[in-house]
PDB file of N, CA and C in Angstrom:
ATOM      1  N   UNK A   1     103.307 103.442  74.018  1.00  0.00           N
ATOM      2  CA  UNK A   1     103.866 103.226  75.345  1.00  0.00           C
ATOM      3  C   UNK A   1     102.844 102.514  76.203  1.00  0.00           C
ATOM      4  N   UNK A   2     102.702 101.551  76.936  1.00  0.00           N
ATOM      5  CA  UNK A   2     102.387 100.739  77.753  1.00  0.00           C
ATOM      6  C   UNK A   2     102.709 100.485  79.271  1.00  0.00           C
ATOM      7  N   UNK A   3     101.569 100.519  80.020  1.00  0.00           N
ATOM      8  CA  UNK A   3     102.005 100.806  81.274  1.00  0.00           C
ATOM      9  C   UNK A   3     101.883  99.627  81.706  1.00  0.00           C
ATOM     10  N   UNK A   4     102.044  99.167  83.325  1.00  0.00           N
ATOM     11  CA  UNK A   4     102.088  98.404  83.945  1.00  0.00           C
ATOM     12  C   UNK A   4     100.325  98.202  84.992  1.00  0.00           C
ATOM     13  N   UNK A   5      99.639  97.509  85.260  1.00  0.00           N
ATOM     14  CA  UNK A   5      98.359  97.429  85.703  1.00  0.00           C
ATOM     15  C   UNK A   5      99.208  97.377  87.255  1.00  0.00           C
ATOM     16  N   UNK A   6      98.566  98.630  88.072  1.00  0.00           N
ATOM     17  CA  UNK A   6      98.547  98.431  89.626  1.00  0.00           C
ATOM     18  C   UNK A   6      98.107  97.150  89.941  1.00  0.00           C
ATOM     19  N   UNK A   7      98.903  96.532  91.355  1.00  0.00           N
ATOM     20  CA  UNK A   7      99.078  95.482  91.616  1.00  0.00           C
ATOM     21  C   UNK A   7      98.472  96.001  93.157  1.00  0.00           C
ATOM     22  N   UNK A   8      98.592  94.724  94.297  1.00  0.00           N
ATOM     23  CA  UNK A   8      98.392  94.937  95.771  1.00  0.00           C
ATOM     24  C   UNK A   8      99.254  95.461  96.387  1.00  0.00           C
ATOM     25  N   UNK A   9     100.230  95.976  95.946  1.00  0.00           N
ATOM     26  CA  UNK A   9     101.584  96.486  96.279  1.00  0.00           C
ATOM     27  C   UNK A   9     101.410  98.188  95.832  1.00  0.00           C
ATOM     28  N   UNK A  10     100.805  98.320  94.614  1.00  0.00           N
ATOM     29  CA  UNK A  10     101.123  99.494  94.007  1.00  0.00           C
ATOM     30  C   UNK A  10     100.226 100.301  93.450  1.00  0.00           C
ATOM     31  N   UNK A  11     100.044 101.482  92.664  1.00  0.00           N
ATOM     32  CA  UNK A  11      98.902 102.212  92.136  1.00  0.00           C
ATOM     33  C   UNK A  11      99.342 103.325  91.386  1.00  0.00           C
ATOM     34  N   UNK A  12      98.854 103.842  90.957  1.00  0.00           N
ATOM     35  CA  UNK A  12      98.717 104.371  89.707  1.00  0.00           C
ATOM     36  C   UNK A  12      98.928 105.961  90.150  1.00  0.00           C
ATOM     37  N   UNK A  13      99.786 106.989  89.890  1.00  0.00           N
ATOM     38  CA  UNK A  13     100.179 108.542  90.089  1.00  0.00           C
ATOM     39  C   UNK A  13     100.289 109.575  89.096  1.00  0.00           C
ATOM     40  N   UNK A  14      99.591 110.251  88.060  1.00  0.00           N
ATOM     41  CA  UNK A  14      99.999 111.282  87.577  1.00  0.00           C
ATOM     42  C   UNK A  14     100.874 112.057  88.456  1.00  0.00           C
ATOM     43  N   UNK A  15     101.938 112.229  87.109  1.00  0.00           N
ATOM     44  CA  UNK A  15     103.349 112.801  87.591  1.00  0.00           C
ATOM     45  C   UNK A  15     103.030 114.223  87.195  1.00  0.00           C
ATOM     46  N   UNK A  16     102.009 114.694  86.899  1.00  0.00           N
ATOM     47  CA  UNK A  16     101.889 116.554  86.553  1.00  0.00           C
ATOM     48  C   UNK A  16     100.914 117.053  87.704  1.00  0.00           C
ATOM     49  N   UNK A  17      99.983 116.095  87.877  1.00  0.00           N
ATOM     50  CA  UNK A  17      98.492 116.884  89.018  1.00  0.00           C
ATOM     51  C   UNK A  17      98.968 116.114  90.102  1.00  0.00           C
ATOM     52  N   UNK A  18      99.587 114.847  90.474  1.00  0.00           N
ATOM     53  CA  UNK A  18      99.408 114.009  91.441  1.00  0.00           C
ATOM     54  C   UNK A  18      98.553 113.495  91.529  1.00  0.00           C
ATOM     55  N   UNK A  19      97.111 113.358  91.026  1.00  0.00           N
ATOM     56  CA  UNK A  19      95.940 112.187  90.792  1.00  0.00           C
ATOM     57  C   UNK A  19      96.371 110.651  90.787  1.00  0.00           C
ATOM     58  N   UNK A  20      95.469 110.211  91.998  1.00  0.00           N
ATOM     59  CA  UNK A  20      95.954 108.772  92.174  1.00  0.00           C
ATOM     60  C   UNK A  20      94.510 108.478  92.063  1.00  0.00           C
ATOM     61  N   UNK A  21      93.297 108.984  91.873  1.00  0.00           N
ATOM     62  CA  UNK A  21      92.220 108.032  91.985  1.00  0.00           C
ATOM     63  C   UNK A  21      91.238 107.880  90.242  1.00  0.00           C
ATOM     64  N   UNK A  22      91.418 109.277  89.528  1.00  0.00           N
ATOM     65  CA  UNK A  22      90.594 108.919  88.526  1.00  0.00           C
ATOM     66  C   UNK A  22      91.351 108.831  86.802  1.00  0.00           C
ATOM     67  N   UNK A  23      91.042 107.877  86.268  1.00  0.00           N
ATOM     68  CA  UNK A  23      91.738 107.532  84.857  1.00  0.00           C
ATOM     69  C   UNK A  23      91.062 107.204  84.075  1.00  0.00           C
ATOM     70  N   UNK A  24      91.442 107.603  82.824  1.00  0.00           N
ATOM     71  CA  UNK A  24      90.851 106.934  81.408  1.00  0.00           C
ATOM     72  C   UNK A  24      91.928 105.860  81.018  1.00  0.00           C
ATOM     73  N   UNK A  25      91.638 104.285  80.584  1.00  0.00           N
ATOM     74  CA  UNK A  25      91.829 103.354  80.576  1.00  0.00           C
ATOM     75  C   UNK A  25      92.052 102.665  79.262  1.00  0.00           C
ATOM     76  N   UNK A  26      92.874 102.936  78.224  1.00  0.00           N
ATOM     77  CA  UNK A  26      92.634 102.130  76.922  1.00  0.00           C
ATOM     78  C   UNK A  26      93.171 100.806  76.766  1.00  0.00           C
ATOM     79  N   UNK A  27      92.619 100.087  76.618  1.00  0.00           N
ATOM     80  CA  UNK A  27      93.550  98.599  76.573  1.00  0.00           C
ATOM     81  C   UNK A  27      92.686  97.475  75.682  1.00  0.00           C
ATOM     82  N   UNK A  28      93.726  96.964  75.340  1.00  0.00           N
ATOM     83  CA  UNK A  28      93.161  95.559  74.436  1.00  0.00           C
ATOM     84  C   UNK A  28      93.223  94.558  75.276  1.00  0.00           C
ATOM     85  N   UNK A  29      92.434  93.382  75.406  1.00  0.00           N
ATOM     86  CA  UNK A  29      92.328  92.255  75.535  1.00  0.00           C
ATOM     87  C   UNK A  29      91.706  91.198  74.461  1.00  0.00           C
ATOM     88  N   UNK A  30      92.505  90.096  74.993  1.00  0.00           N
ATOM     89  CA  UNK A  30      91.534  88.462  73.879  1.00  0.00           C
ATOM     90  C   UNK A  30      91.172  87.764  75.145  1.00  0.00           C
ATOM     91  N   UNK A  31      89.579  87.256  75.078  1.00  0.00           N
ATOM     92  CA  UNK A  31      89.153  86.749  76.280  1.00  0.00           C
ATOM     93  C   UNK A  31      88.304  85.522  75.292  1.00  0.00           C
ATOM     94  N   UNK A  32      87.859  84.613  76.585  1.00  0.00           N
ATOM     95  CA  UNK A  32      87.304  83.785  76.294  1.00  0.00           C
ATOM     96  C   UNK A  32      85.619  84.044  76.754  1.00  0.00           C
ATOM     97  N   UNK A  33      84.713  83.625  76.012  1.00  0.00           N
ATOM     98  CA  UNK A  33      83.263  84.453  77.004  1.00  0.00           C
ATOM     99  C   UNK A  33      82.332  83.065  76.937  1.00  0.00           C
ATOM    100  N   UNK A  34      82.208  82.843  77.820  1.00  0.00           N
ATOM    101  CA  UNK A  34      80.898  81.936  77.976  1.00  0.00           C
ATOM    102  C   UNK A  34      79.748  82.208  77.850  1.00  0.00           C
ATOM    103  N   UNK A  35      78.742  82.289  76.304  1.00  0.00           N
ATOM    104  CA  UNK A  35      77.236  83.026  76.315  1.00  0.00           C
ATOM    105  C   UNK A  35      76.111  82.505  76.343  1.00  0.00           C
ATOM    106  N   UNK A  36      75.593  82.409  77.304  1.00  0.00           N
ATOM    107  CA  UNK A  36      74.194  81.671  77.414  1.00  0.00           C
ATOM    108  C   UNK A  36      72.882  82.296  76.965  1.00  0.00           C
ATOM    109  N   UNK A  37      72.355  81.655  75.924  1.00  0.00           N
ATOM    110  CA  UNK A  37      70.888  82.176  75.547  1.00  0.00           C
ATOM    111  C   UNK A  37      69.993  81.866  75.844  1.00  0.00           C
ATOM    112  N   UNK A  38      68.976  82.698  76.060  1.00  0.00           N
ATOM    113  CA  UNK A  38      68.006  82.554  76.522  1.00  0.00           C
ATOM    114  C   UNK A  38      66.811  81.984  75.262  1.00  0.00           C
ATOM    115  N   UNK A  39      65.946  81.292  75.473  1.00  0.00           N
ATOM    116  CA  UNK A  39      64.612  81.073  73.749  1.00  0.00           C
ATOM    117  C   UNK A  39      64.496  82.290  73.461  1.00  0.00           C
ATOM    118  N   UNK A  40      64.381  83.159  73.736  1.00  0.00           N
ATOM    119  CA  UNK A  40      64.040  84.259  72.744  1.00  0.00           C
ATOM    120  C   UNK A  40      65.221  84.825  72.489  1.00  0.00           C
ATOM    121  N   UNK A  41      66.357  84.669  72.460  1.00  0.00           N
ATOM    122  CA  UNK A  41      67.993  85.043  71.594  1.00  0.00           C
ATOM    123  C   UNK A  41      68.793  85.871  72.048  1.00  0.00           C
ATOM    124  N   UNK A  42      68.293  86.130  73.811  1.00  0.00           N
ATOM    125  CA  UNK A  42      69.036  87.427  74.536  1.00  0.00           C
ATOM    126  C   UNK A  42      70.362  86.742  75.142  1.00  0.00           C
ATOM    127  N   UNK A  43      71.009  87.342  74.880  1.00  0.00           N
ATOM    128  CA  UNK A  43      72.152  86.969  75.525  1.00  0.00           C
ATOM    129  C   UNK A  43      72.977  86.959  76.800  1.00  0.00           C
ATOM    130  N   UNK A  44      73.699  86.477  77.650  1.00  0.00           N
ATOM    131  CA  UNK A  44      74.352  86.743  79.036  1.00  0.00           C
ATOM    132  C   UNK A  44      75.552  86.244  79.079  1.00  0.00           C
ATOM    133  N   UNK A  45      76.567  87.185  79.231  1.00  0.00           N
ATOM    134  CA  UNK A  45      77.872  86.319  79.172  1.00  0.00           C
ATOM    135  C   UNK A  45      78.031  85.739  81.102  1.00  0.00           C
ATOM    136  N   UNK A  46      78.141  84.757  81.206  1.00  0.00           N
ATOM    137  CA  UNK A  46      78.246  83.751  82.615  1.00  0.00           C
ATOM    138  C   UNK A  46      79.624  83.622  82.758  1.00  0.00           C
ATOM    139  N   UNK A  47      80.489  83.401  82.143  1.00  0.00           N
ATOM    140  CA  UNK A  47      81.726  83.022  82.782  1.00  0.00           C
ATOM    141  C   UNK A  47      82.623  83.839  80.957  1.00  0.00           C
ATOM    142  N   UNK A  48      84.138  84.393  81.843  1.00  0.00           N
ATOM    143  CA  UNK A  48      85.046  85.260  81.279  1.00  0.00           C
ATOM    144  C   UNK A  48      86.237  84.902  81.545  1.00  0.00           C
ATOM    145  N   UNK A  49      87.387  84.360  80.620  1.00  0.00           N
ATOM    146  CA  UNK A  49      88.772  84.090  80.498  1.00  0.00           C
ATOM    147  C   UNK A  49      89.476  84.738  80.366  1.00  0.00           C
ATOM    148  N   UNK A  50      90.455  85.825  80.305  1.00  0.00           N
ATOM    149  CA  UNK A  50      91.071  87.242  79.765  1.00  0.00           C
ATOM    150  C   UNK A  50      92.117  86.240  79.377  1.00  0.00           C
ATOM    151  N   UNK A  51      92.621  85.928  78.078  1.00  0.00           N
ATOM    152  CA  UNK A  51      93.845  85.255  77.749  1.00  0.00           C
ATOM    153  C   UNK A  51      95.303  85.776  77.805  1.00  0.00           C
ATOM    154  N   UNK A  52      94.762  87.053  77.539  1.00  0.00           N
ATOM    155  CA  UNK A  52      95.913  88.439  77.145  1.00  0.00           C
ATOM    156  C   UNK A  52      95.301  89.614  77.310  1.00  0.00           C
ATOM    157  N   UNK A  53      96.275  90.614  78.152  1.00  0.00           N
ATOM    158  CA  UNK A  53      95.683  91.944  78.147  1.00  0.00           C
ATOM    159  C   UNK A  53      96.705  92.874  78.189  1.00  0.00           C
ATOM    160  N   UNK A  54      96.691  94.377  77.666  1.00  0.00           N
ATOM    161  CA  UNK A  54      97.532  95.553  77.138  1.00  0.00           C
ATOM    162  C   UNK A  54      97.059  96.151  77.484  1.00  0.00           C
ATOM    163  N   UNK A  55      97.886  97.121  78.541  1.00  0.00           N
ATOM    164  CA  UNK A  55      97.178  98.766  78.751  1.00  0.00           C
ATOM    165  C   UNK A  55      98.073  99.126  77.109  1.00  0.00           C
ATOM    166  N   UNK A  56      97.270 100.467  76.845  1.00  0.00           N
ATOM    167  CA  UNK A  56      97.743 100.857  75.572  1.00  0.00           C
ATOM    168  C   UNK A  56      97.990 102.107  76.173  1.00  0.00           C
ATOM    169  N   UNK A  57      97.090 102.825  76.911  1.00  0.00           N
ATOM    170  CA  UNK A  57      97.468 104.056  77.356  1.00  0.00           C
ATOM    171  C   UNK A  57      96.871 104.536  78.373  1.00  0.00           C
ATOM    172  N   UNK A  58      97.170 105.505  79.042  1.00  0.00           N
ATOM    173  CA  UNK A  58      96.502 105.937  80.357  1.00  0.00           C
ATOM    174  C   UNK A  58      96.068 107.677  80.362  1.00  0.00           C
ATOM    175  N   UNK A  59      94.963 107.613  80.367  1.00  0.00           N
ATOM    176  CA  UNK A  59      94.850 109.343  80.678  1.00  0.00           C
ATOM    177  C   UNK A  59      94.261 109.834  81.949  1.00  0.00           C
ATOM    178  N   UNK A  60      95.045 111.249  82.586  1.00  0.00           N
ATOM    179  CA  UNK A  60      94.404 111.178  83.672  1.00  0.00           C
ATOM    180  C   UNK A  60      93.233 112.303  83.513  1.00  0.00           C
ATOM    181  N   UNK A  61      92.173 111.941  84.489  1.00  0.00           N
ATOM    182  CA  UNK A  61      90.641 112.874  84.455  1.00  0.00           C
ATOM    183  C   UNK A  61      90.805 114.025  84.940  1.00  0.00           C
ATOM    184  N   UNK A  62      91.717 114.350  85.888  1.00  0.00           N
ATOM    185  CA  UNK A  62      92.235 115.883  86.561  1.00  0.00           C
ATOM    186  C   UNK A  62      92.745 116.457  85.270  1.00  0.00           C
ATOM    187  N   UNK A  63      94.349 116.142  84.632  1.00  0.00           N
ATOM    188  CA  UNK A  63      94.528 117.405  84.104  1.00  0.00           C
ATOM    189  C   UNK A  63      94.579 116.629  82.793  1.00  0.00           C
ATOM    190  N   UNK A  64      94.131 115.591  82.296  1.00  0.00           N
ATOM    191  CA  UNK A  64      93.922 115.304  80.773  1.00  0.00           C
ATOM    192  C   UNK A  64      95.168 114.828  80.145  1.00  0.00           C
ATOM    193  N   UNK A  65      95.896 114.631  80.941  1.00  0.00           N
ATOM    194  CA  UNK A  65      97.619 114.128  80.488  1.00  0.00           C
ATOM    195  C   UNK A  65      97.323 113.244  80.045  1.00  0.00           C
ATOM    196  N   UNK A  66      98.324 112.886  79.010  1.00  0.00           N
ATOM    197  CA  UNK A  66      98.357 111.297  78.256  1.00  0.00           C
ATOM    198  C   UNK A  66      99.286 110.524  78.591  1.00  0.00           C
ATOM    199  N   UNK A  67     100.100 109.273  79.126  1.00  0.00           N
ATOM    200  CA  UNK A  67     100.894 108.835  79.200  1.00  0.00           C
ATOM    201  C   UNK A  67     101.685 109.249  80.239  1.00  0.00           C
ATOM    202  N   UNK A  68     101.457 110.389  81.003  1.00  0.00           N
ATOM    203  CA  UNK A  68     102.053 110.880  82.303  1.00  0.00           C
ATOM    204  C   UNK A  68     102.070 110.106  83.519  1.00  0.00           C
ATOM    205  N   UNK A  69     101.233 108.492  83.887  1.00  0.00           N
ATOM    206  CA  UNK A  69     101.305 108.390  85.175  1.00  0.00           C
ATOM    207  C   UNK A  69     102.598 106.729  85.308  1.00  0.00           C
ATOM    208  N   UNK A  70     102.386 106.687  86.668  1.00  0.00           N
ATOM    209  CA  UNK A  70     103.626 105.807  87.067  1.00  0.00           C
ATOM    210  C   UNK A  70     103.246 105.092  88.155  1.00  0.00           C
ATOM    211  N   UNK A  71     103.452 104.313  88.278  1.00  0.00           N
ATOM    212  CA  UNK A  71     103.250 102.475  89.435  1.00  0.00           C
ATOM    213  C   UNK A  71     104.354 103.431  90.815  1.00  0.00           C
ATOM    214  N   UNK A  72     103.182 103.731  91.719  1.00  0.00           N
ATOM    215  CA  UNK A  72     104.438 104.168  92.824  1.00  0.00           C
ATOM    216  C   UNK A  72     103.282 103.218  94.014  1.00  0.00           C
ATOM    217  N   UNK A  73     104.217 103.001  94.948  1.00  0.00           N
ATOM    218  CA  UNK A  73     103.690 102.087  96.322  1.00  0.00           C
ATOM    219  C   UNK A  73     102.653 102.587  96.957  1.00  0.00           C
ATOM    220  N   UNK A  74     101.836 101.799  97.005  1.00  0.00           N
ATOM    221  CA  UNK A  74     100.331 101.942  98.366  1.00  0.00           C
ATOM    222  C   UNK A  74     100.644 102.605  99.512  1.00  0.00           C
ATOM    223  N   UNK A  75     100.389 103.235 100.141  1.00  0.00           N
ATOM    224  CA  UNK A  75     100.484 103.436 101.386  1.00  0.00           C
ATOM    225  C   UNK A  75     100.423 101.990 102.319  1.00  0.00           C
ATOM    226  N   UNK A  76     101.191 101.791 103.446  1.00  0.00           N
ATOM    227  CA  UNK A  76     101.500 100.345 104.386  1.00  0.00           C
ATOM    228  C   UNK A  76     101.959  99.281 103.214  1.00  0.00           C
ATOM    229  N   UNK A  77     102.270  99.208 101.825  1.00  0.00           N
ATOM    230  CA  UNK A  77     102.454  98.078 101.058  1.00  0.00           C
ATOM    231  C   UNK A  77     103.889  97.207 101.835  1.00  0.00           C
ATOM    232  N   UNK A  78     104.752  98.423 102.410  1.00  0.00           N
ATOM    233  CA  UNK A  78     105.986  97.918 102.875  1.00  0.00           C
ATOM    234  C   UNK A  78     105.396  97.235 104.064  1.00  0.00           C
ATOM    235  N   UNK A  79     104.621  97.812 105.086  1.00  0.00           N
ATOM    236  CA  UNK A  79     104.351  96.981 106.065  1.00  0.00           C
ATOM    237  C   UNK A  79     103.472  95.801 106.141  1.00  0.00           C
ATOM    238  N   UNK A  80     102.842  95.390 104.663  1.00  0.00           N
ATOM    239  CA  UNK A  80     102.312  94.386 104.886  1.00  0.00           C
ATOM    240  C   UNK A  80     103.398  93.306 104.308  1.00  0.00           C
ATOM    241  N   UNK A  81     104.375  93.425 103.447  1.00  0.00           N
ATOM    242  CA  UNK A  81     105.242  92.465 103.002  1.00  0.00           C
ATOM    243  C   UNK A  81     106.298  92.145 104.428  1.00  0.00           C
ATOM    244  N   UNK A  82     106.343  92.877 105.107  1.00  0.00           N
ATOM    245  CA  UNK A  82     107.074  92.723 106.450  1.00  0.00           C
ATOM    246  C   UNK A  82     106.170  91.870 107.729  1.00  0.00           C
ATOM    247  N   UNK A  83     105.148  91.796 107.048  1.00  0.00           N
ATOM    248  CA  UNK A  83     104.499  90.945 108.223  1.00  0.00           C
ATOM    249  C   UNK A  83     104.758  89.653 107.627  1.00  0.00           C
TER     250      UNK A  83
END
């Protein structure tokens, strides 16, 4: 099951504790990485493409639920689309 990534509109709710702020995060991505080396072979990635990305699953840190949370509205999200 696959969730939806909170947007500026929306955020993230366990539906058992009500936790809106802390989560465990599993997801795949294919990115592109730009790596610059240094002479002695250390590496730094400088610039990042995300081509594709999957939440795979969501757990919440309060009560350890798996797959329990849901995309519900920001607080003011309605009043900023009304401006």
């Amino acid at each position: 099951m696959s969730i939806a990534a909170p947007t500026a509109e929306t955020r993230w709710r366990c539906t058992l504790c009500g936790n809106l702020t802390r989560f465990d995060v599993t997801r795949s991505a294919k990115v592109v990485e730009y790596l610059h080396f240094d002479l002695a072979g250390e590496s730094k990635v400088e610039e990042t493409e995300v081509l594709a990305e999957t939440i795979e699953s969501v757990r919440c840190r309060w009560c350890n639920a798996v797959d329990q949370v849901e995309l519900v509205a920001r607080p003011g999200a309605e009043e900023q689309q009304d401006a």
